[in-house]
Protein backbone atom coordinates (compact mmCIF):
# COMPACT_ATOMS: atom_id res chain seq x y z
CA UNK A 1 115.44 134.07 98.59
CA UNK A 2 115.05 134.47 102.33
CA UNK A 3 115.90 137.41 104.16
CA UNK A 4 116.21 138.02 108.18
CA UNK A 5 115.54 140.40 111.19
CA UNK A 6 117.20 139.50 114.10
CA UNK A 7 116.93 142.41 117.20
CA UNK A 8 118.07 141.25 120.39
CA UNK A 9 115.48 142.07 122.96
CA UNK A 10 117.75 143.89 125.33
CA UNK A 11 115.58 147.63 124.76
CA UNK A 12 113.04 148.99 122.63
CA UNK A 13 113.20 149.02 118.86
CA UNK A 14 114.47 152.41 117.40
CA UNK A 15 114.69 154.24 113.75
CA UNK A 16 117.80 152.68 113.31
CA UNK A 17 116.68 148.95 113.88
CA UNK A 18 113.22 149.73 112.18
CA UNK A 19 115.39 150.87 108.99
CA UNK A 20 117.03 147.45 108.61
CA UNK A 21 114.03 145.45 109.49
CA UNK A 22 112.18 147.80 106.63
CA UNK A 23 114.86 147.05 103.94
CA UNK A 24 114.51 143.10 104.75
CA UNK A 25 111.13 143.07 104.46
CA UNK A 26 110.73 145.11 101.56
CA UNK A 27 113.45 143.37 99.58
CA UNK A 28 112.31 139.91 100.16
CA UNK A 29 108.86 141.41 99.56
CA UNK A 30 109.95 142.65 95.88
CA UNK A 31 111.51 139.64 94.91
CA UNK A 32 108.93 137.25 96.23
CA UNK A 33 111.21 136.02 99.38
CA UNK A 34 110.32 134.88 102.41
CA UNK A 35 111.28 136.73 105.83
CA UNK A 36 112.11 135.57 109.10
CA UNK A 37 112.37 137.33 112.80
CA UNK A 38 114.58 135.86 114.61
CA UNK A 39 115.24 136.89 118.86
CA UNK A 40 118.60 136.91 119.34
CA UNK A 41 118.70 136.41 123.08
CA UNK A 42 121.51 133.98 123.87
CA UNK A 43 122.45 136.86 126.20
CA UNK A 44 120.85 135.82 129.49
CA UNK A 45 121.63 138.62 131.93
CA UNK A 46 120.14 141.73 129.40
CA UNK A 47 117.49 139.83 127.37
CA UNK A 48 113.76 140.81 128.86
CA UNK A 49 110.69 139.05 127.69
CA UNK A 50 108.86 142.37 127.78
CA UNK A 51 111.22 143.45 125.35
CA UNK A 52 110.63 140.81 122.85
CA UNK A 53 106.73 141.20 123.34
CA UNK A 54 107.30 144.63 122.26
CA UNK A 55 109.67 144.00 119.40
CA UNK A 56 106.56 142.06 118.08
CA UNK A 57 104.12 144.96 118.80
CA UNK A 58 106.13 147.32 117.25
CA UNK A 59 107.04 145.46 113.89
CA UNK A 60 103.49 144.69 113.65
CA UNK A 61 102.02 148.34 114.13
CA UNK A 62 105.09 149.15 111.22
CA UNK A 63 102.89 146.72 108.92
CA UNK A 64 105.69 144.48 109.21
CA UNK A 65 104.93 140.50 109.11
CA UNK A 66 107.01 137.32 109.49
CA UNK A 67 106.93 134.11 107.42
CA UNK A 68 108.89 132.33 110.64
CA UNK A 69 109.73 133.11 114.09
CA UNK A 70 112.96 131.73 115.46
CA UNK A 71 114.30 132.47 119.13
CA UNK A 72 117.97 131.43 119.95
CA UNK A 73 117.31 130.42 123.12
CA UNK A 74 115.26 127.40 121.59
CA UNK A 75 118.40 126.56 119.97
CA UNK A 76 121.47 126.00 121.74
CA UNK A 77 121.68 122.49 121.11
CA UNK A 78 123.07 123.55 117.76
CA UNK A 79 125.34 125.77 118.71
CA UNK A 80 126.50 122.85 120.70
CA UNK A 81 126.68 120.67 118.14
CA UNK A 82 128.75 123.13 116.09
CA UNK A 83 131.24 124.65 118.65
CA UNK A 84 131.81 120.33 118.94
CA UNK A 85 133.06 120.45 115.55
CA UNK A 86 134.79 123.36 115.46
CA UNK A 87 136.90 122.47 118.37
CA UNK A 88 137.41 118.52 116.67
CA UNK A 89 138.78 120.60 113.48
CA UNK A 90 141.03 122.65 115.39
CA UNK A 91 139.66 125.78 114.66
CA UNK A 92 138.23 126.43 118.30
CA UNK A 93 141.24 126.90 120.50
CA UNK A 94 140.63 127.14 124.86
CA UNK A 95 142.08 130.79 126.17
CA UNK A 96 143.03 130.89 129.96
CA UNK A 97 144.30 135.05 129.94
CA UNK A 98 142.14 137.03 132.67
CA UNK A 99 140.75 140.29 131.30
CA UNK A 100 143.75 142.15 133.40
CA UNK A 101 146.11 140.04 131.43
CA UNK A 102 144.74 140.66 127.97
CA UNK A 103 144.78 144.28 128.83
CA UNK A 104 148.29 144.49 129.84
CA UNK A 105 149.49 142.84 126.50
CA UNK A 106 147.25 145.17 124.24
CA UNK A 107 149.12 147.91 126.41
CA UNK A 108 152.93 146.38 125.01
CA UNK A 109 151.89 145.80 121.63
CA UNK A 110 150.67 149.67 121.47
CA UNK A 111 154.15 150.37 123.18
CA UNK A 112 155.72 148.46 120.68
CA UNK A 113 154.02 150.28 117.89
CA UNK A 114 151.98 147.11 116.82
CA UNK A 115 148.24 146.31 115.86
CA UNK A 116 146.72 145.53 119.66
CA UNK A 117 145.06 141.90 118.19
CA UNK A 118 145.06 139.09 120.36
CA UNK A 119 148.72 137.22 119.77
CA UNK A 120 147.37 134.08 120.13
CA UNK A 121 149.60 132.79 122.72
CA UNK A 122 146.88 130.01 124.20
CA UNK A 123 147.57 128.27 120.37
CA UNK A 124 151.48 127.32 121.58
CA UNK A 125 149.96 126.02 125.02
CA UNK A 126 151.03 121.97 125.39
CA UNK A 127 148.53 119.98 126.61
CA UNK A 128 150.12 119.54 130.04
CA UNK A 129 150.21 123.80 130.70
CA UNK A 130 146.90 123.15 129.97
CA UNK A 131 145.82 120.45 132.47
CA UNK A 132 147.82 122.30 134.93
CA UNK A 133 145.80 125.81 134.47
CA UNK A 134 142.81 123.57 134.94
CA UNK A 135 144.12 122.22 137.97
CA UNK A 136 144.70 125.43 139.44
CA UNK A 137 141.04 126.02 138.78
CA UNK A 138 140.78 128.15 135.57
CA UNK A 139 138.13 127.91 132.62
CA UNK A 140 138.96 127.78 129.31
CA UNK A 141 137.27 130.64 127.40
CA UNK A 142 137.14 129.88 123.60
CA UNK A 143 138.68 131.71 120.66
CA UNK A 144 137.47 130.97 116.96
CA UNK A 145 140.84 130.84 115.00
CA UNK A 146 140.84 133.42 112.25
CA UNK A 147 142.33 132.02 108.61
CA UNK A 148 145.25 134.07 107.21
CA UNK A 149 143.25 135.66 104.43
CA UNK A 150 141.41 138.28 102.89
CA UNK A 151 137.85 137.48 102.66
CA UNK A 152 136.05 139.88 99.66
CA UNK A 153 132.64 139.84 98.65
CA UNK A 154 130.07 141.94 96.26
CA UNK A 155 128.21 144.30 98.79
CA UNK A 156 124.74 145.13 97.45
CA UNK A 157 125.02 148.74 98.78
CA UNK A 158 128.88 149.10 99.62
CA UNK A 159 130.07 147.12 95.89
CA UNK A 160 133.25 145.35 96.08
CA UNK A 161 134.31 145.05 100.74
CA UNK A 162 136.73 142.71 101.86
CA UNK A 163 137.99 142.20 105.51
CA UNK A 164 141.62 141.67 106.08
CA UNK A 165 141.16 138.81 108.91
CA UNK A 166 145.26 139.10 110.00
CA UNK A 167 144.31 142.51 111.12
CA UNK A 168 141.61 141.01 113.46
CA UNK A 169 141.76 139.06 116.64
CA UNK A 170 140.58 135.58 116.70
CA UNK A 171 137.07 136.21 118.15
CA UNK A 172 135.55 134.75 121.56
CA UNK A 173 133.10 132.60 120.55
CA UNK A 174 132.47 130.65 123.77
CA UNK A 175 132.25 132.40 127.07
CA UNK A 176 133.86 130.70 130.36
CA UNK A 177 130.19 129.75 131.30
CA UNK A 178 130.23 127.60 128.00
CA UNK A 179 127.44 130.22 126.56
CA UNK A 180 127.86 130.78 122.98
CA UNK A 181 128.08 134.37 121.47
CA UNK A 182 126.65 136.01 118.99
CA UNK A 183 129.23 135.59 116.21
CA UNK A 184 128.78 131.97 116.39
CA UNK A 185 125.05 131.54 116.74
CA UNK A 186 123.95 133.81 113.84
CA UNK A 187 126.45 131.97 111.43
CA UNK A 188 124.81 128.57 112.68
CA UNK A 189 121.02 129.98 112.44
CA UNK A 190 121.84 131.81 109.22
CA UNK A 191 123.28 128.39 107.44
CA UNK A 192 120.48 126.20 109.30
CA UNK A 193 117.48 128.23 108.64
CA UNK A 194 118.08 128.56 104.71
CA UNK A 195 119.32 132.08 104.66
CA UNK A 196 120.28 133.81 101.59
CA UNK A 197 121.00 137.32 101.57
CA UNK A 198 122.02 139.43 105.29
CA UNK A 199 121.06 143.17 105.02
CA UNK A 200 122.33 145.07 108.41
CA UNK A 201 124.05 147.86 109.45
CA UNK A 202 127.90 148.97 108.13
CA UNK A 203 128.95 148.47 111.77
CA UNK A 204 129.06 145.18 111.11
CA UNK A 205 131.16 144.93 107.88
CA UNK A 206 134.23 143.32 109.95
CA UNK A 207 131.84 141.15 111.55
CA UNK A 208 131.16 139.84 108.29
CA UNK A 209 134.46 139.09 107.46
CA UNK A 210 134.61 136.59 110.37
CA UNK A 211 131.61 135.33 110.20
CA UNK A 212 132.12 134.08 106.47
CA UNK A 213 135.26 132.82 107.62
CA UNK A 214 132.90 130.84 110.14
CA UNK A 215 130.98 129.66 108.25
CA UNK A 216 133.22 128.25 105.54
CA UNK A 217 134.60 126.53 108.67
CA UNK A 218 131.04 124.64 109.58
CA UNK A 219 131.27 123.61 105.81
CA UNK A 220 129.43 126.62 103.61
CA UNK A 221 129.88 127.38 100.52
CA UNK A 222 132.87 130.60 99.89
CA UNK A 223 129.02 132.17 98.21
CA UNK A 224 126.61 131.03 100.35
CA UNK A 225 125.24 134.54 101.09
CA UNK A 226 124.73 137.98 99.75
CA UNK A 227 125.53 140.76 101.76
CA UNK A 228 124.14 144.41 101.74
CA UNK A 229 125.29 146.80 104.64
CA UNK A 230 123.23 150.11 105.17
CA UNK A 231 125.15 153.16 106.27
CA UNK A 232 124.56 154.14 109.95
CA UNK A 233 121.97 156.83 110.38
CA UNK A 234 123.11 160.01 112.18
CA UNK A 235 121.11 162.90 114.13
CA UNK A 236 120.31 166.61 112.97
CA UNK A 237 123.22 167.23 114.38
CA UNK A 238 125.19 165.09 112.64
CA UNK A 239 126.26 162.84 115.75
CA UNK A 240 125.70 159.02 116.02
CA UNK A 241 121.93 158.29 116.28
CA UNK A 242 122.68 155.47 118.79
CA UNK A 243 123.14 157.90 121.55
CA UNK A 244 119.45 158.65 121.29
CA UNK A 245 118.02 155.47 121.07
CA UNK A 246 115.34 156.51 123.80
CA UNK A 247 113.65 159.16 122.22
CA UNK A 248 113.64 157.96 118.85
CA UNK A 249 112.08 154.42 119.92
CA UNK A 250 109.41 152.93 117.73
CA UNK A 251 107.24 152.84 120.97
CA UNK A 252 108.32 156.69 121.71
CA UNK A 253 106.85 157.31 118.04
CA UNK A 254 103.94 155.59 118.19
CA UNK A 255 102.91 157.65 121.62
CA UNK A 256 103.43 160.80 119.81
CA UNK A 257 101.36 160.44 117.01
CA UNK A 258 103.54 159.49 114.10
CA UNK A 259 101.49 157.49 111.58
CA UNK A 260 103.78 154.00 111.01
CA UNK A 261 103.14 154.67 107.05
CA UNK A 262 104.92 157.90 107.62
CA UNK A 263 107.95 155.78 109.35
CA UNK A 264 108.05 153.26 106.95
CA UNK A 265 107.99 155.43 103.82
CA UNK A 266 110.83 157.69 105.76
CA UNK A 267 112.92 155.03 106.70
CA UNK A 268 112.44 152.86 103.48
CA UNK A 269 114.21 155.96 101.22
CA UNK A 270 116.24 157.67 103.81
CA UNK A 271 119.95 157.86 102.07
CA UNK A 272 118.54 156.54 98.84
CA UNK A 273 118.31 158.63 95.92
CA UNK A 274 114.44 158.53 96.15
CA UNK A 275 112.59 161.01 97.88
CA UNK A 276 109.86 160.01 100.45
CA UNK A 277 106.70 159.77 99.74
CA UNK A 278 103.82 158.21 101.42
CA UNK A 279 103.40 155.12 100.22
CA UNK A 280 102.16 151.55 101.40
CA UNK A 281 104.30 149.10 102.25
CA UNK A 282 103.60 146.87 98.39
CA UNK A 283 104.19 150.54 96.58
CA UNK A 284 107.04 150.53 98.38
CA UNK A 285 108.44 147.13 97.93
CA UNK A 286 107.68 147.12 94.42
CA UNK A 287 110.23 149.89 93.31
CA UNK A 288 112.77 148.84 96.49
CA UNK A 289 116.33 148.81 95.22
CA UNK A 290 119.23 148.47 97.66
CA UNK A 291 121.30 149.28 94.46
CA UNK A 292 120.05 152.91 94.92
CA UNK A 293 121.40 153.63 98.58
CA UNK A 294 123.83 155.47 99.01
CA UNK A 295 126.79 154.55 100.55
CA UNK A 296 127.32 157.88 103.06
CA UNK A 297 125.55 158.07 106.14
CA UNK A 298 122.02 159.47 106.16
CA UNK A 299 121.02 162.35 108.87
CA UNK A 300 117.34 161.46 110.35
CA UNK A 301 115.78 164.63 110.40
CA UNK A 302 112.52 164.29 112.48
CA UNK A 303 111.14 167.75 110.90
CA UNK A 304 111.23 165.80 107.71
CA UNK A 305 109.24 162.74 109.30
CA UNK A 306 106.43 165.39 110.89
CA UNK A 307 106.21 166.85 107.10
CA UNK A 308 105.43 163.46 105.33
CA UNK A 309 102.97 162.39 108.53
CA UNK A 310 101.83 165.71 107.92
CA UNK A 311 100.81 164.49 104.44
CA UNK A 312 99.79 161.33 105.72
CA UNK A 313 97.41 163.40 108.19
CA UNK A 314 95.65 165.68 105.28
CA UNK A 315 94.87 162.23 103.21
CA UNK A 316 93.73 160.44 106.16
CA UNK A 317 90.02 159.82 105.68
CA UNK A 318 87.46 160.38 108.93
CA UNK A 319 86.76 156.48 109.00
CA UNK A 320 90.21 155.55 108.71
CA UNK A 321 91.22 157.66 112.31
CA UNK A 322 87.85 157.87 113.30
CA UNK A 323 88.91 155.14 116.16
CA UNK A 324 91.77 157.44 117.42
CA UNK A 325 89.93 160.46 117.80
CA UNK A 326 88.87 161.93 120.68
CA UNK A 327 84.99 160.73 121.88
CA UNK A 328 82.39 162.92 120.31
CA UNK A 329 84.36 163.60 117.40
CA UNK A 330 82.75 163.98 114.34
CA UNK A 331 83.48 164.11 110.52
CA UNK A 332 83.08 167.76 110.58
CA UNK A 333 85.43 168.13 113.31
CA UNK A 334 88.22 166.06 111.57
CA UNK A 335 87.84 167.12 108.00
CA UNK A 336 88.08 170.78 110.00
CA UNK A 337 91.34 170.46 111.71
CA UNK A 338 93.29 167.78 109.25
CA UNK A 339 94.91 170.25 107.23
CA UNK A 340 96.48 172.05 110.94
CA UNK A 341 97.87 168.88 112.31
CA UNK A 342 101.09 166.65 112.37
CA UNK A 343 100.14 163.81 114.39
CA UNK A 344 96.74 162.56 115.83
CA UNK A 345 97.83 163.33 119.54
CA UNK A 346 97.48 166.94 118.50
CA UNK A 347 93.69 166.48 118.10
CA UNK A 348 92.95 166.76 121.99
CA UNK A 349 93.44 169.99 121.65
CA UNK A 350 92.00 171.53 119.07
CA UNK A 351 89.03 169.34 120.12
CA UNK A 352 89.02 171.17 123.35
CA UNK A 353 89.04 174.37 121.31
CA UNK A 354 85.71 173.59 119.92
CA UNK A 355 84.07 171.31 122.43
CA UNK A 356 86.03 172.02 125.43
CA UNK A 357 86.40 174.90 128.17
CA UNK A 358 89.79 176.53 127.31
CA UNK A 359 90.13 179.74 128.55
CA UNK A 360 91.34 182.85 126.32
CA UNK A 361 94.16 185.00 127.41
CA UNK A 362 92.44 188.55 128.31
CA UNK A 363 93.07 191.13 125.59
CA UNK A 364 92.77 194.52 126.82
CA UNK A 365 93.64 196.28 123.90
CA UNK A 366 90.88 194.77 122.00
CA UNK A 367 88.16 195.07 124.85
CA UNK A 368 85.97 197.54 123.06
CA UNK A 369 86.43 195.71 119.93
CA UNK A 370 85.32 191.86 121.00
CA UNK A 371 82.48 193.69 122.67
CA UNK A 372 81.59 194.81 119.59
CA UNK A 373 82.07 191.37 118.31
CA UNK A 374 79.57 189.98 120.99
CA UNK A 375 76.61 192.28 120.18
CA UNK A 376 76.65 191.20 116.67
CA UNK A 377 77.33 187.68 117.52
CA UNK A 378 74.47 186.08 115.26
CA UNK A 379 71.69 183.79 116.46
CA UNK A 380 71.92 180.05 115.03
CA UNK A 381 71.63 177.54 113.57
CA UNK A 382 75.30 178.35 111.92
CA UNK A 383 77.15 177.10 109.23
CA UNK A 384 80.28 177.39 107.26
CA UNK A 385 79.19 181.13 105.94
CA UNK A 386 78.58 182.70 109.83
CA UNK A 387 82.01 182.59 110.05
CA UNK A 388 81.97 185.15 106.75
CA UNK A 389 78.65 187.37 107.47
CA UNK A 390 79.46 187.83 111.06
CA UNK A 391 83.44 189.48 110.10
CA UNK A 392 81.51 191.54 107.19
CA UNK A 393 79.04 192.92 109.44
CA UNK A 394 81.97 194.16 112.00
CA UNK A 395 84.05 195.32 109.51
CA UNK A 396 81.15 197.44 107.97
CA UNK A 397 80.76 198.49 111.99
CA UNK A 398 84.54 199.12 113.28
CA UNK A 399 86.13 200.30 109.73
CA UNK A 400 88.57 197.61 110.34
CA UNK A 401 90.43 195.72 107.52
CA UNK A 402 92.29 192.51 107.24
CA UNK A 403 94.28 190.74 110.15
CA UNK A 404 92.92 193.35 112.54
CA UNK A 405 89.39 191.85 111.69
CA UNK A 406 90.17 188.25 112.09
CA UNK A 407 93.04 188.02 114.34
CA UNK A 408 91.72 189.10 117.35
CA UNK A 409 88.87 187.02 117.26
CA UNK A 410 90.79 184.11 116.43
CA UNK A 411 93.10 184.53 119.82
CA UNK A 412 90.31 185.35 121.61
CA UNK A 413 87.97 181.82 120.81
CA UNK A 414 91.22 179.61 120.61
CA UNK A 415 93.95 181.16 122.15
CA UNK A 416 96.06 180.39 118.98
CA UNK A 417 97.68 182.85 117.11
CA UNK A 418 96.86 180.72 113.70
CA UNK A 419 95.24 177.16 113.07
CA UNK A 420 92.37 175.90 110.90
CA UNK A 421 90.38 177.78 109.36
CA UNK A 422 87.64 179.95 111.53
CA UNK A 423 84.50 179.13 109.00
CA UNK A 424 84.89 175.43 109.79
CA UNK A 425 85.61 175.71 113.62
CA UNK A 426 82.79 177.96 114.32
CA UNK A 427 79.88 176.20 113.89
CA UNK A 428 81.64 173.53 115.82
CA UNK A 429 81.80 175.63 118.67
CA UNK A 430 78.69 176.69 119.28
CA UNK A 431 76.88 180.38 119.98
CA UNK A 432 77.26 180.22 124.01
CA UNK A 433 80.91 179.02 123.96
CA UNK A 434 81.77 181.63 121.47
CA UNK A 435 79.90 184.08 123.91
CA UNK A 436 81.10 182.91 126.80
CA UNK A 437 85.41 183.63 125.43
CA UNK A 438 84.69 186.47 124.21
CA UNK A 439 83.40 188.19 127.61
CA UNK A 440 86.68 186.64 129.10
CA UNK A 441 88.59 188.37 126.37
CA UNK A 442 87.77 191.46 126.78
CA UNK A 443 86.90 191.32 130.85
């Protein structure tokens, strides 16, 4: 078994891509497969090389490795070699239309009330209309030419698909240029590079009618593959997710603070009748089933991504972040906060709560009250129960009860209305920057 990844490196990875790279990798994973990435950048004028640098950095921060690394544009003496033979059999035909031309007759078939496929007028040209366009100074595009048939096939996820390829135009497979498209080179790496099962997107279910068709014409096998095609994933909103590519980027993720355990266990059971949990990418593989996805879309929710990183965060030992925090960190400080956090790039601030110089709103109703506060301010060394005799002994002094104890005090040395818990950040703090807020309170 060998499964594939293949992003083209025209923009940054998102939660869609990282979805379909996660079910290839797990699934070749749980059956003992290998997995290959493979760059799809036959397209010349979008392809970056900073883009495929970070499609590396990005599937390796996911915990995602690769077996074998292929790039297209190493290999386009083999699409060569193939587009050769499927022009020698026939089945690649030269197109002369201009884009104004094939516009104009989608426009009449629609007018006519029929499907607006390609009518494969270039198939009746003689050879001598077609020296003369030539002459005139056109280039042949090329069309792949489609076989009158239904082409079925067991879908891991969708069960029995077919494609109806007389509803379909015959596709471009060779630009003007002579540059191969996608359609073509994927069907020639896929048969080439020992693939066995393709696991992408539903947008591509027609694609994979033709491309079967394809590659039954290079000489596969009606079986050579297996085919599994994930719903799309859709926003909160319910909209298509690939109008928000940008903010939902792997990169874009990463920045904020989201754990990549956290995106792999979310994106590994989104639409699946599993619930997430976080897991490690061999827990993960070993109970993968594509069998148990559904076959509706699935909504990303991103407040259900912060909750399991949120989980990820309160199990997250101090040596296992302790590179990520901020410098001068310590255990105490992390095991304080862990439980108040969703991501790591939260911890600046509650760092700068206990070793930094925030400055408290003012409270002017509780003036009298944190001046209170400050004369019984106790002398150190503290610990976790200062937090506890210092309340009791203002409690015993005000009368107060409850939230009118605490909260003030809490606003006033962290200008939060709630976070972790005051007995760990106290000692933390320290007696003069404890002081020092609570005389700009109540000022």
């Amino acid at each position: 078994m060998k499964l594939r990844f293949a992003p083209s490196p025209t923009g940054l990875i998102h939660v869609g891509n990282a979805r379909q790279a996660i079910a290839n990798a797990l699934f070749a994973r749980r059956h003992g497969g290998s997995f290959l990435l493979r760059i799809d950048d036959t397209d010349r004028d979008r392809s970056r090389e900073d883009y495929v640098e970070a499609l590396r950095t990005d599937l390796a921060w996911l915990g995602i490795g690769w077996d074998e690394y292929v790039r297209q544009s190493d290999r386009l003496d083999r699409y060569a070699l193939a587009i050769e033979r499927l022009k020698a059999s026939g089945r690649l035909y030269p197109c002369f239309e201009s884009e104004q031309e094939l516009a104009a007759k989608r426009e009449a078939r629609i007018r006519m009330r029929k499907p607006p496929i390609y009518d494969r007028a270039m198939l009746r040209m003689t050879p001598e209309q077609r020296a003369q366009a030539e002459a005139n100074g056109k280039v042949p595009y090329w069309r792949f030419r489609l076989s009158d048939s239904i082409v079925t096939w067991n879908d891991l996820v969708m069960g029995r698909s077919q494609v109806k390829l007389t509803a379909i135009s015959d596709p471009v497979l060779v630009r003007a240029d002579g540059t191969v498209l996608y359609t073509l080179a994927s069907v020639v790496d896929d048969i080439e590079t020992g693939i066995t099962h393709v696991v992408r997107g539903e947008d591509h279910v027609t694609n994979t009618g033709v491309q079967i068709d394809i590659a039954q014409a290079l000489g596969a096998r009606p079986d050579r593959f297996a085919f599994a095609h994930l719903p799309l994933l859709l926003d909160e909103g319910g909209g298509k997710l690939s109008k928000r590519f940008d903010g939902l980027s792997i990169r874009a993720l990463r920045q904020d603070g989201i754990e990549p355990e956290a995106v792999v266990s979310y994106l590994a059971r989104l639409g699946s009748a599993d619930d997430p949990a976080p897991l490690s990418m061999d827990e993960l593989a070993a109970g993968y089933d594509l069998g148990r996805v559904s076959r509706s879309a699935a909504r990303f929710d991103m407040r259900q991504l912060l909750a399991l990183n949120r989980r990820i965060m309160h199990q997250t030992s101090f040596e296992a972040v302790r590179a990520r925090l901020p410098e001068g960190a310590t255990e105490a400080f992390w095991l304080a906060v862990r439980g108040n956090v969703d991501m790591v790039s939260e911890l600046r601030h509650w760092w700068d709560v206990v070793a930094g110089t925030i400055v408290p709103p003012v409270l002017d109703d509780e003036r009298e009250y944190l001046l209170q506060a400050l004369a019984l301010l106790p002398d150190e060394p503290w610990d976790a129960q200062t937090w506890k005799g210092w309340t009791t002994a203002l409690r015993e002094a005000t009368g107060r009860t409850g939230k009118a104890v605490f909260h003030p005090l809490r606003v006033a040395l962290t200008g939060e209305e709630k976070g972790p818990e005051m007995r760990d950040l106290l000692p933390l703090m320290g007696r003069a920057r404890v002081a020092g807020r609570l005389r700009i309170a109540a000022r």
